[in-house]
N, C-alpha and C. Protein backbone atom coordinates (compact mmCIF):
# COMPACT_ATOMS: atom_id res chain seq x y z
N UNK A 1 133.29 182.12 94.26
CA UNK A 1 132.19 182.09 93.31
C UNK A 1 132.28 180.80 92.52
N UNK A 2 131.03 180.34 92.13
CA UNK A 2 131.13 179.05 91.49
C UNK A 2 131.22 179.29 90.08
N UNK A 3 131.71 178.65 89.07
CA UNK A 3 132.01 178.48 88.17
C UNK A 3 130.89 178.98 87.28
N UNK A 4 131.19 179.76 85.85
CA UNK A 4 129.53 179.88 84.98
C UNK A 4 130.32 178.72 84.02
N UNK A 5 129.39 177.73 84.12
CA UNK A 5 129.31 177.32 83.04
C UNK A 5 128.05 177.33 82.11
N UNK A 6 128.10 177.25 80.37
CA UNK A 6 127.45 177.86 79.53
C UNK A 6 126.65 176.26 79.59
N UNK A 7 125.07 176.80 79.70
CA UNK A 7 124.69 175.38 79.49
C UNK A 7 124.02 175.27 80.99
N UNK A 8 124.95 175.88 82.03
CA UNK A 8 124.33 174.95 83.42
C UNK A 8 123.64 175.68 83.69
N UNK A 9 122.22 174.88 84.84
CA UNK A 9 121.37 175.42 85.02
C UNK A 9 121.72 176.60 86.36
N UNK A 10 121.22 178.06 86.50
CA UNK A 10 121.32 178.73 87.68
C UNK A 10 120.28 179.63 87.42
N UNK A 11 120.20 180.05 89.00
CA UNK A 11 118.83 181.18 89.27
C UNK A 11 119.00 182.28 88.29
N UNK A 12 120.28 182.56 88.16
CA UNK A 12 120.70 184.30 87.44
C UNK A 12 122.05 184.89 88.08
N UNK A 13 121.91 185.84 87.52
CA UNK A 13 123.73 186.43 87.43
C UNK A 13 123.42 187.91 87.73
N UNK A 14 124.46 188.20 88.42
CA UNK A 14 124.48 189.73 88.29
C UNK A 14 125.96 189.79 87.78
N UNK A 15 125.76 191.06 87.00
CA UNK A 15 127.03 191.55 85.41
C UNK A 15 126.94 193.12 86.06
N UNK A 16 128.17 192.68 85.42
CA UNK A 16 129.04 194.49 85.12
C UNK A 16 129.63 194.65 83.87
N UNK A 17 128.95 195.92 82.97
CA UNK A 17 129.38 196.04 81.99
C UNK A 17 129.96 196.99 81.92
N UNK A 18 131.32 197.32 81.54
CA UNK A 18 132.31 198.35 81.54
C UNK A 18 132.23 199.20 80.26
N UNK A 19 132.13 199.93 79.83
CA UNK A 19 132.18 201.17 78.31
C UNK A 19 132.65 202.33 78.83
N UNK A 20 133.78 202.31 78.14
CA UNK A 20 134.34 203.94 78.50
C UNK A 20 135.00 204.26 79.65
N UNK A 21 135.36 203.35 80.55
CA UNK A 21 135.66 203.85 81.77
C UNK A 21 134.42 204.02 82.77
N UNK A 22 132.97 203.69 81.84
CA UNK A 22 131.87 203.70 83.05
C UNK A 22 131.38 202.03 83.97
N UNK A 23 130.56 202.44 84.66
CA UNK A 23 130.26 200.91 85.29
C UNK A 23 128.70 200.31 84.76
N UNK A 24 128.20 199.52 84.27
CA UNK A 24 126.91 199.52 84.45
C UNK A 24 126.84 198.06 85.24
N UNK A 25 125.86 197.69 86.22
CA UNK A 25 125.25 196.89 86.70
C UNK A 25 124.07 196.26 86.93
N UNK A 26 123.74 194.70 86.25
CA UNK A 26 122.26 194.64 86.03
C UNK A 26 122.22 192.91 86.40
N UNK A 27 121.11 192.43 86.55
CA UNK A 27 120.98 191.29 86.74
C UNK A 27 120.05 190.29 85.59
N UNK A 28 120.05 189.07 85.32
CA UNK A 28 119.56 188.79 83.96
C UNK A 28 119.49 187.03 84.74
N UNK A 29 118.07 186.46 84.36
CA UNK A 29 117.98 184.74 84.12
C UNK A 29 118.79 184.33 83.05
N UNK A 30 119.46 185.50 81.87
CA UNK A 30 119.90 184.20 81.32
C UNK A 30 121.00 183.94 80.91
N UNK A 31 122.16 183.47 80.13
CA UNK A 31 123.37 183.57 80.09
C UNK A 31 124.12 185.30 79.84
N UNK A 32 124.86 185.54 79.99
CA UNK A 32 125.84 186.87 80.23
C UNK A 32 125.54 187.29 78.58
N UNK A 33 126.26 186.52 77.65
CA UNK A 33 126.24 186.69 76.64
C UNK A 33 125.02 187.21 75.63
N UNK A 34 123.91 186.28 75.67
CA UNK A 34 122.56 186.54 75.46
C UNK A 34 122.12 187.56 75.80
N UNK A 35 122.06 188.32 77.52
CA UNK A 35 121.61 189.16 77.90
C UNK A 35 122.55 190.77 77.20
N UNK A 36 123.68 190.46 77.17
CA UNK A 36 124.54 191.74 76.20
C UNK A 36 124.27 191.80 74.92
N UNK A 37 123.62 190.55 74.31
CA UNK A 37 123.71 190.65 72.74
C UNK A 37 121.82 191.81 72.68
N UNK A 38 121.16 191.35 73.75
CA UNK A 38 119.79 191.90 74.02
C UNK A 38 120.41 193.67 73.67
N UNK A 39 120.70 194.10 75.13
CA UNK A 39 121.70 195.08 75.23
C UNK A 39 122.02 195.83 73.72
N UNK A 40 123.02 195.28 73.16
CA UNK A 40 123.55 195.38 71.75
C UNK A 40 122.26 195.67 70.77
N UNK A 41 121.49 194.84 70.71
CA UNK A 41 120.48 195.42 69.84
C UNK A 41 119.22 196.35 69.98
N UNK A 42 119.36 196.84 71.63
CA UNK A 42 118.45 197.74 71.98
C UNK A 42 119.45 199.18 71.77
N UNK A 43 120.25 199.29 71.59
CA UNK A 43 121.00 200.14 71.36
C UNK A 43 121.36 200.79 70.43
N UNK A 44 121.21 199.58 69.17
CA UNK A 44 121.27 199.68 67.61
C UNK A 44 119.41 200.19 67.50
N UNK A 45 118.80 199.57 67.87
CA UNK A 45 117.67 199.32 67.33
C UNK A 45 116.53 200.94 67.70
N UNK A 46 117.19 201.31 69.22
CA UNK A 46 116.49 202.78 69.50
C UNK A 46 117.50 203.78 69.08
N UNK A 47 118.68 204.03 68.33
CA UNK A 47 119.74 204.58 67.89
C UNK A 47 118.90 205.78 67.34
N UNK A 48 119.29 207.09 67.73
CA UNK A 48 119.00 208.37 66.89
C UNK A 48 119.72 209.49 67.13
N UNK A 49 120.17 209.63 66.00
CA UNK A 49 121.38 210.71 65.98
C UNK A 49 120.55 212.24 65.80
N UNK A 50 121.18 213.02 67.15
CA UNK A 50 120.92 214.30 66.86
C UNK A 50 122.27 215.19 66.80
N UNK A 51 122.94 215.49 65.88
CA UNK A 51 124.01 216.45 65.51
C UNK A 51 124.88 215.59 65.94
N UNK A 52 125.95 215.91 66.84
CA UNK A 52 126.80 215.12 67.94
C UNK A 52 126.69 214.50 68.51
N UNK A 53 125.40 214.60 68.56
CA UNK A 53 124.66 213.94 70.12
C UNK A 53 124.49 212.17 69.70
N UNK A 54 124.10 211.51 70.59
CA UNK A 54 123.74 210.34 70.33
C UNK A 54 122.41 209.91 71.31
N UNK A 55 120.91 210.08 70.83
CA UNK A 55 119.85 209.16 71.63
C UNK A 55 119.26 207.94 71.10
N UNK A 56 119.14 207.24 72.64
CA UNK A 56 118.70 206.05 72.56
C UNK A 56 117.30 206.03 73.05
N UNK A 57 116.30 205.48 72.13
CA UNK A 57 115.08 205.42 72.87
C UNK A 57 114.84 204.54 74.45
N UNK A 58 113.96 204.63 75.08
CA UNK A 58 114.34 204.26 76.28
C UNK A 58 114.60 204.22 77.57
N UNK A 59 114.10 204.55 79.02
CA UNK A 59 114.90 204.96 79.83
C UNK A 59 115.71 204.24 80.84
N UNK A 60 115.10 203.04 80.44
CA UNK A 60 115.41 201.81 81.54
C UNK A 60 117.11 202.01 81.74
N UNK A 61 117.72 201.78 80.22
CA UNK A 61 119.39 201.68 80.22
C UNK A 61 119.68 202.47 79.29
N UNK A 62 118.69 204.02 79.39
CA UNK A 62 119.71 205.22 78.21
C UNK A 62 121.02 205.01 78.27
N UNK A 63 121.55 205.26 79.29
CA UNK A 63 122.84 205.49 79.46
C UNK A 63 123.69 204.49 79.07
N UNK A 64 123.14 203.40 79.29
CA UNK A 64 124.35 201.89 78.66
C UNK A 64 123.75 201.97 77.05
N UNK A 65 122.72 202.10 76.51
CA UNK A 65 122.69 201.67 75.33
C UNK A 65 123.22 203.30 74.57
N UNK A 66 123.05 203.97 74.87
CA UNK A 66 123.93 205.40 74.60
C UNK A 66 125.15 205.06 73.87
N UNK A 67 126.04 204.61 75.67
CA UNK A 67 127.38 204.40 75.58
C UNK A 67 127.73 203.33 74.29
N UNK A 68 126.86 202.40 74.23
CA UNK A 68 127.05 201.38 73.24
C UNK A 68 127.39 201.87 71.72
N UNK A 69 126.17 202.64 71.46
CA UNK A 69 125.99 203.48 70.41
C UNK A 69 127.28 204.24 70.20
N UNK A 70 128.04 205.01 71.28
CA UNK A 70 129.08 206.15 70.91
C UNK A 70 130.31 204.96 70.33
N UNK A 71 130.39 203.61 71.11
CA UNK A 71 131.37 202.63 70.42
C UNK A 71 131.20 202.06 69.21
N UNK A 72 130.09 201.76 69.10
CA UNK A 72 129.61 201.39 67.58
C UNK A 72 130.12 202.72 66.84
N UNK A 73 129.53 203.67 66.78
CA UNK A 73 129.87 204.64 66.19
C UNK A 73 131.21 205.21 65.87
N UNK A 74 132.09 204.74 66.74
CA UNK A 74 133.43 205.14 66.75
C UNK A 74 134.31 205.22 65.69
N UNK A 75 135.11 205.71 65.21
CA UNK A 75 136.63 205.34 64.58
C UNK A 75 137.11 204.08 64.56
N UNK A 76 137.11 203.61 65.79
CA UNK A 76 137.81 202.04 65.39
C UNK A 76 137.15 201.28 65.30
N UNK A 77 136.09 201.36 65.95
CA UNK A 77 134.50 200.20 65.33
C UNK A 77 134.24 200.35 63.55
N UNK A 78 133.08 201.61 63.89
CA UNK A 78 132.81 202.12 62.54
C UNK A 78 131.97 201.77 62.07
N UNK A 79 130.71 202.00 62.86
CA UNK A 79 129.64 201.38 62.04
C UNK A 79 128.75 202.61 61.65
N UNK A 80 127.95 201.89 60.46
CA UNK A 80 126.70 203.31 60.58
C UNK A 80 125.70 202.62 60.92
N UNK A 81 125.20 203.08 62.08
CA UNK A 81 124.27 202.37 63.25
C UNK A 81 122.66 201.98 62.36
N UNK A 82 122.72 203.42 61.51
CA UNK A 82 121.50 203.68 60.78
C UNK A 82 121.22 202.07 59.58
N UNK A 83 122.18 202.68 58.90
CA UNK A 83 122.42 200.68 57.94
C UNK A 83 122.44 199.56 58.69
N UNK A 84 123.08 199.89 60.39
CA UNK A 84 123.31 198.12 60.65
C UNK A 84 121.68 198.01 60.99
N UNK A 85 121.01 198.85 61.77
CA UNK A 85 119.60 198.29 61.67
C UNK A 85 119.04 198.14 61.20
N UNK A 86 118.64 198.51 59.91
CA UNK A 86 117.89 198.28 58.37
C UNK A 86 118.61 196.90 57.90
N UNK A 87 119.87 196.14 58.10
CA UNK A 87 120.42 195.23 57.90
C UNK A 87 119.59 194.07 58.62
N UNK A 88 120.27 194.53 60.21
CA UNK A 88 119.22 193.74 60.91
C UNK A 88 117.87 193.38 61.24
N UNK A 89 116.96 194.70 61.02
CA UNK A 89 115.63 194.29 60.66
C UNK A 89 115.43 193.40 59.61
N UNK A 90 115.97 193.36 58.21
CA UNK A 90 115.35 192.83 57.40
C UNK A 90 116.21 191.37 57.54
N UNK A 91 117.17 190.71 58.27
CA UNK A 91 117.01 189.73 58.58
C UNK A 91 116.44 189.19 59.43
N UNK A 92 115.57 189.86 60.23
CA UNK A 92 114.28 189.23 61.28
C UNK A 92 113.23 189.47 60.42
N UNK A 93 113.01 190.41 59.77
CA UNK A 93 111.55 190.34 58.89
C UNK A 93 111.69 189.16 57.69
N UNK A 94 112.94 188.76 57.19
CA UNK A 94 112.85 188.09 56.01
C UNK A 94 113.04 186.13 56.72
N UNK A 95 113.21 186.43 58.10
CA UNK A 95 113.30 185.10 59.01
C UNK A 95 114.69 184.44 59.22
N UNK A 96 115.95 185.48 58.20
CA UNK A 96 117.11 184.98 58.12
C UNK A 96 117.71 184.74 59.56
N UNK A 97 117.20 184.06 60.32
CA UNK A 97 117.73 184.19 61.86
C UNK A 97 119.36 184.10 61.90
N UNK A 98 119.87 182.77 61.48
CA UNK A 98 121.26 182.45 61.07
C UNK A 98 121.80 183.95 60.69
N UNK A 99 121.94 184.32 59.70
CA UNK A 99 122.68 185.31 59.21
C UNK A 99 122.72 186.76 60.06
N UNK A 100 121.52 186.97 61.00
CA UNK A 100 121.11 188.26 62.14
C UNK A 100 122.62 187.50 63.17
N UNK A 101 122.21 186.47 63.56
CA UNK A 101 122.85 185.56 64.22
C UNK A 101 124.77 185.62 64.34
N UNK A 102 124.68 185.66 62.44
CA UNK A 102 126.36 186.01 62.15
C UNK A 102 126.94 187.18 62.71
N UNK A 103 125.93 188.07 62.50
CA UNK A 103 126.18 189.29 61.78
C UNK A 103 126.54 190.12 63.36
N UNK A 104 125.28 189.66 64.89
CA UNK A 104 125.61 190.35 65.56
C UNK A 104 126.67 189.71 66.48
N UNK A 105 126.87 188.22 66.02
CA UNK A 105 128.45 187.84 66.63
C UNK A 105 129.85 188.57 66.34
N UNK A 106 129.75 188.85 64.71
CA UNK A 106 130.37 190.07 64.19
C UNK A 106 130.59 191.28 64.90
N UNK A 107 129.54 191.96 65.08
CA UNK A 107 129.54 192.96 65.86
C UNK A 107 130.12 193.06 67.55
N UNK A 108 129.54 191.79 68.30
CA UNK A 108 130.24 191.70 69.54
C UNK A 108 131.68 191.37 68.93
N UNK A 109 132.16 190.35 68.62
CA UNK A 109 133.64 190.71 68.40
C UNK A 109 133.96 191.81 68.17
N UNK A 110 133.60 192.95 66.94
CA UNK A 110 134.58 194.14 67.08
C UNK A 110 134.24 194.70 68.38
N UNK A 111 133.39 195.16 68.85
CA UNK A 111 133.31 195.94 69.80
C UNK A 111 133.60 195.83 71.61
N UNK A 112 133.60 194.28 71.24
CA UNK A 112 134.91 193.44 72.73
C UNK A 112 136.35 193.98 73.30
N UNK A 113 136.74 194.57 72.49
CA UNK A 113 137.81 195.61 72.89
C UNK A 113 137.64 196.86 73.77
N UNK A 114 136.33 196.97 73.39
CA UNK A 114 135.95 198.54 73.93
C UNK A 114 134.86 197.92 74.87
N UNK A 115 133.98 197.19 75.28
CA UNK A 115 133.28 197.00 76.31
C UNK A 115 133.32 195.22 77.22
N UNK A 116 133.83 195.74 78.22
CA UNK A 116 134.20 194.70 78.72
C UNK A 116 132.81 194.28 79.72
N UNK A 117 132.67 192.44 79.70
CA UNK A 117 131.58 192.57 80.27
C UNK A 117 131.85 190.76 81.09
N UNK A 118 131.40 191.27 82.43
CA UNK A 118 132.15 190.03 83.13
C UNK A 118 130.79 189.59 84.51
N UNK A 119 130.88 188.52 84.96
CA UNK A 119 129.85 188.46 85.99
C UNK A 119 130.39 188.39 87.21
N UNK A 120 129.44 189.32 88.18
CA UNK A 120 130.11 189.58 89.65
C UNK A 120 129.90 188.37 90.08
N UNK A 121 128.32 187.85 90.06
CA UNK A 121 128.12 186.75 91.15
C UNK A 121 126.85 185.94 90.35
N UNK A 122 126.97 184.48 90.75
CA UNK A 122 126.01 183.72 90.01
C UNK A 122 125.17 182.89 91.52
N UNK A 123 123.39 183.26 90.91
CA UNK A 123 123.08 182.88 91.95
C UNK A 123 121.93 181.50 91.85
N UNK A 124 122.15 180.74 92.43
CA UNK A 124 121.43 179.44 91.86
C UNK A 124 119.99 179.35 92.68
N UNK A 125 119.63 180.58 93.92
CA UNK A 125 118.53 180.72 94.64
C UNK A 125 118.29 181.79 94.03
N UNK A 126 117.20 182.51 93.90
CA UNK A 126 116.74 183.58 93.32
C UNK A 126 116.17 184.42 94.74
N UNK A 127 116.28 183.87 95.94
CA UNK A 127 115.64 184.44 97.26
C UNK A 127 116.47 185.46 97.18
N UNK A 128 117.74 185.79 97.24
CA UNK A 128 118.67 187.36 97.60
C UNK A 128 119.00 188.11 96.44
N UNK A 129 119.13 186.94 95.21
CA UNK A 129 119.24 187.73 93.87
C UNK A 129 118.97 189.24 93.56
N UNK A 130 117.61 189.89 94.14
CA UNK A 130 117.44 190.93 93.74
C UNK A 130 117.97 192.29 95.09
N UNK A 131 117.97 191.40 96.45
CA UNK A 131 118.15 191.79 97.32
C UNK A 131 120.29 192.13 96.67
N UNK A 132 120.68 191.33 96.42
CA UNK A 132 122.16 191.35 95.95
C UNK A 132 122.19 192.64 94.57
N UNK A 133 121.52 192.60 94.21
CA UNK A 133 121.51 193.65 92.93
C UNK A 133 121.32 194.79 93.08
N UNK A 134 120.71 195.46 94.63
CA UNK A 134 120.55 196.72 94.69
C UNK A 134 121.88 197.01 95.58
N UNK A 135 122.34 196.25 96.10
CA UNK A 135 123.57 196.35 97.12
C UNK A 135 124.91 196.75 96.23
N UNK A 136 124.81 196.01 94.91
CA UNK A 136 125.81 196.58 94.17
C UNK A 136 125.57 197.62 93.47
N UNK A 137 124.34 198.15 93.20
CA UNK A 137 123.84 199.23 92.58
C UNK A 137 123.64 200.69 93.91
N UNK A 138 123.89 200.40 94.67
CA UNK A 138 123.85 201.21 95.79
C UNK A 138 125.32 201.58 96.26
N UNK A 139 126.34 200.49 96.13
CA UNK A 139 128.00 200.74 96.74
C UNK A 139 128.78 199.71 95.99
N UNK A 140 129.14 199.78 94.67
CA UNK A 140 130.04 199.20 94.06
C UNK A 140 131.25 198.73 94.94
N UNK A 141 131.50 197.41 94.81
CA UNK A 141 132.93 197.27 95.85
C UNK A 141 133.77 196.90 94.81
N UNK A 142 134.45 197.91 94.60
CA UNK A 142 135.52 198.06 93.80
C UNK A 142 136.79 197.35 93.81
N UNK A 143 137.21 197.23 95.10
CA UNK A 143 138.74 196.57 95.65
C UNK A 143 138.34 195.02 95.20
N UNK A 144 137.04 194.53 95.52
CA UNK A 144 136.84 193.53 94.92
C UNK A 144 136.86 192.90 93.59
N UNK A 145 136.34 193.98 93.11
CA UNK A 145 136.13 193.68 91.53
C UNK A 145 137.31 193.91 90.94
N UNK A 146 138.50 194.55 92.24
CA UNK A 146 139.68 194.61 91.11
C UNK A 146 140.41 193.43 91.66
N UNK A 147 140.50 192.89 92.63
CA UNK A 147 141.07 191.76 93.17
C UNK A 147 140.53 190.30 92.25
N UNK A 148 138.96 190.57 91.56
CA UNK A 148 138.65 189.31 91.09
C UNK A 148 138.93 189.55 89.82
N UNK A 149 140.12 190.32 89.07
CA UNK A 149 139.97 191.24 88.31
C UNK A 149 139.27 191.54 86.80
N UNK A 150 137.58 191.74 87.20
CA UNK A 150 136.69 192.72 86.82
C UNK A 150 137.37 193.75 86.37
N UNK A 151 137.89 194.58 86.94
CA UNK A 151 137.62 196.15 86.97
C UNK A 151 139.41 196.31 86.96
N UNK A 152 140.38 196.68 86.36
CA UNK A 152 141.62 196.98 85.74
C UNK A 152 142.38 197.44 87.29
N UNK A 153 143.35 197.23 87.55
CA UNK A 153 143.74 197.57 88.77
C UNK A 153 144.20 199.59 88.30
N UNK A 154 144.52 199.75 87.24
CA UNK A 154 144.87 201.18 86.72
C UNK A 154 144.02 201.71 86.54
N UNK A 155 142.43 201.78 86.54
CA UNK A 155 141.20 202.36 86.50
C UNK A 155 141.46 203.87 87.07
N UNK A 156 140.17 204.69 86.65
CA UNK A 156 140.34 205.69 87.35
C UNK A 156 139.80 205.61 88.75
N UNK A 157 139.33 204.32 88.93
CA UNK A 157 138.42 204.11 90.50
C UNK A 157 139.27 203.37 91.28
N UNK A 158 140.61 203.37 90.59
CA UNK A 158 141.45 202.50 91.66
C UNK A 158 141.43 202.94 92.97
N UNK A 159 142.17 202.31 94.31
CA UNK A 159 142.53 203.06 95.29
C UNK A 159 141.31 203.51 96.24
N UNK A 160 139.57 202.69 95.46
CA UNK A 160 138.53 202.69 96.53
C UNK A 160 138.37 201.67 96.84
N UNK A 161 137.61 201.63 98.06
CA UNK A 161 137.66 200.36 98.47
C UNK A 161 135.97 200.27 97.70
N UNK A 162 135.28 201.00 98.03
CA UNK A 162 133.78 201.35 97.63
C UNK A 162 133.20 202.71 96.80
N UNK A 163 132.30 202.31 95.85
CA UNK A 163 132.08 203.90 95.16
C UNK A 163 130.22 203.64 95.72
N UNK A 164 129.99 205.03 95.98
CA UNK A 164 128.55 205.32 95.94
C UNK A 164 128.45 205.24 94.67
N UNK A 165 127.12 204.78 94.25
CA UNK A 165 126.94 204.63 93.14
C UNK A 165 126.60 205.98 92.12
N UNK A 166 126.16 207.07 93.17
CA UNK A 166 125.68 208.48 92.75
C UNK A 166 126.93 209.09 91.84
N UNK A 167 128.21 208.48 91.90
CA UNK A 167 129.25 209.28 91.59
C UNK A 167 129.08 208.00 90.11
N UNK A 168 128.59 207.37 89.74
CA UNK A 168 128.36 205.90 88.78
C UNK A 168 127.82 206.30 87.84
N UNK A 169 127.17 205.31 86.84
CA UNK A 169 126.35 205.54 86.08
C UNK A 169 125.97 203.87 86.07
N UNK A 170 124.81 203.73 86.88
CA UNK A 170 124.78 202.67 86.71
C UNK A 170 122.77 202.45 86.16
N UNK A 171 122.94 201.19 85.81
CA UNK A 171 121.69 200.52 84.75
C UNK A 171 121.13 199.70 85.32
């Protein structure tokens, strides 16, 4: 795989974002980072707590912006999802871009511990790009992703070479 560098020009990326021990897989034009911070604030931003429960408006990536939500929410994070968006709205309504800017770099740092997020493959033609995105969304190759090591060799998915994705949760 060729190098990402931040800055260079390419067709798009396909990512794997790890939370919890789950997999998600998605493809994005634009840097890794950008496209998770998107992620991050669709998560904060459709956030609604029912009892225990945690919903995210949404169906495209319930499940990843869910998972996001249960880390934010956590013990060792610790956020109250409800304040950080009233935070963050009113630094997009008041134009404070900079300070939204601080605030959700803030947030990816704490929560970098708990969701790991890495790119399978960078593609500088966009002709197979999408053709490549259902292939990993269809049979995760796991042995790979732990050989390039993506994916923790101690996982609970160690020891496949391939997961159907049905047994996944993927985005």
């Amino acid at each position: 795989m060729k190098e990402y560098e931040e800055g260079k020009q390419f067709g798009g990326l396909i990512y794997l974002i790890q939370v919890k021990g789950e997999f998600y897989v998605g493809l994005t034009e634009r840097v890794l980072e950008k496209r998770f911070e998107e992620h991050l604030m669709s998560s904060i931003y459709g956030y609604m707590s029912t009892g225990d429960d945690i919903t995210v408006r949404g169906e495209t990536y319930g499940e990843l912006h869910r998972a996001i939500a249960y880390v934010l929410k956590s013990e060792e994070v610790g956020y109250d999802i409800v304040k950080l968006e009233k935070q963050l709205r009113f630094y997009s309504t008041t134009h404070r871009y900079s300070e939204r800017s601080i605030k959700l770099t803030e947030i990816m740092e704490r929560v970098e511990p708990f969701i790991k997020r890495d790119i399978i493959e960078i593609h500088h033609d966009l002709k197979k790009f999408g053709l490549r995105e259902k292939m990993y969304t269809k049979e995760l190759p796991i042995q790979k992703l732990i050989d390039k090591n993506i994916i923790p060799e101690n996982s609970k998915y160690s020891g496949y070479e391939y997961l159907n994705t049905k047994e996944l949760v993927v985005g």
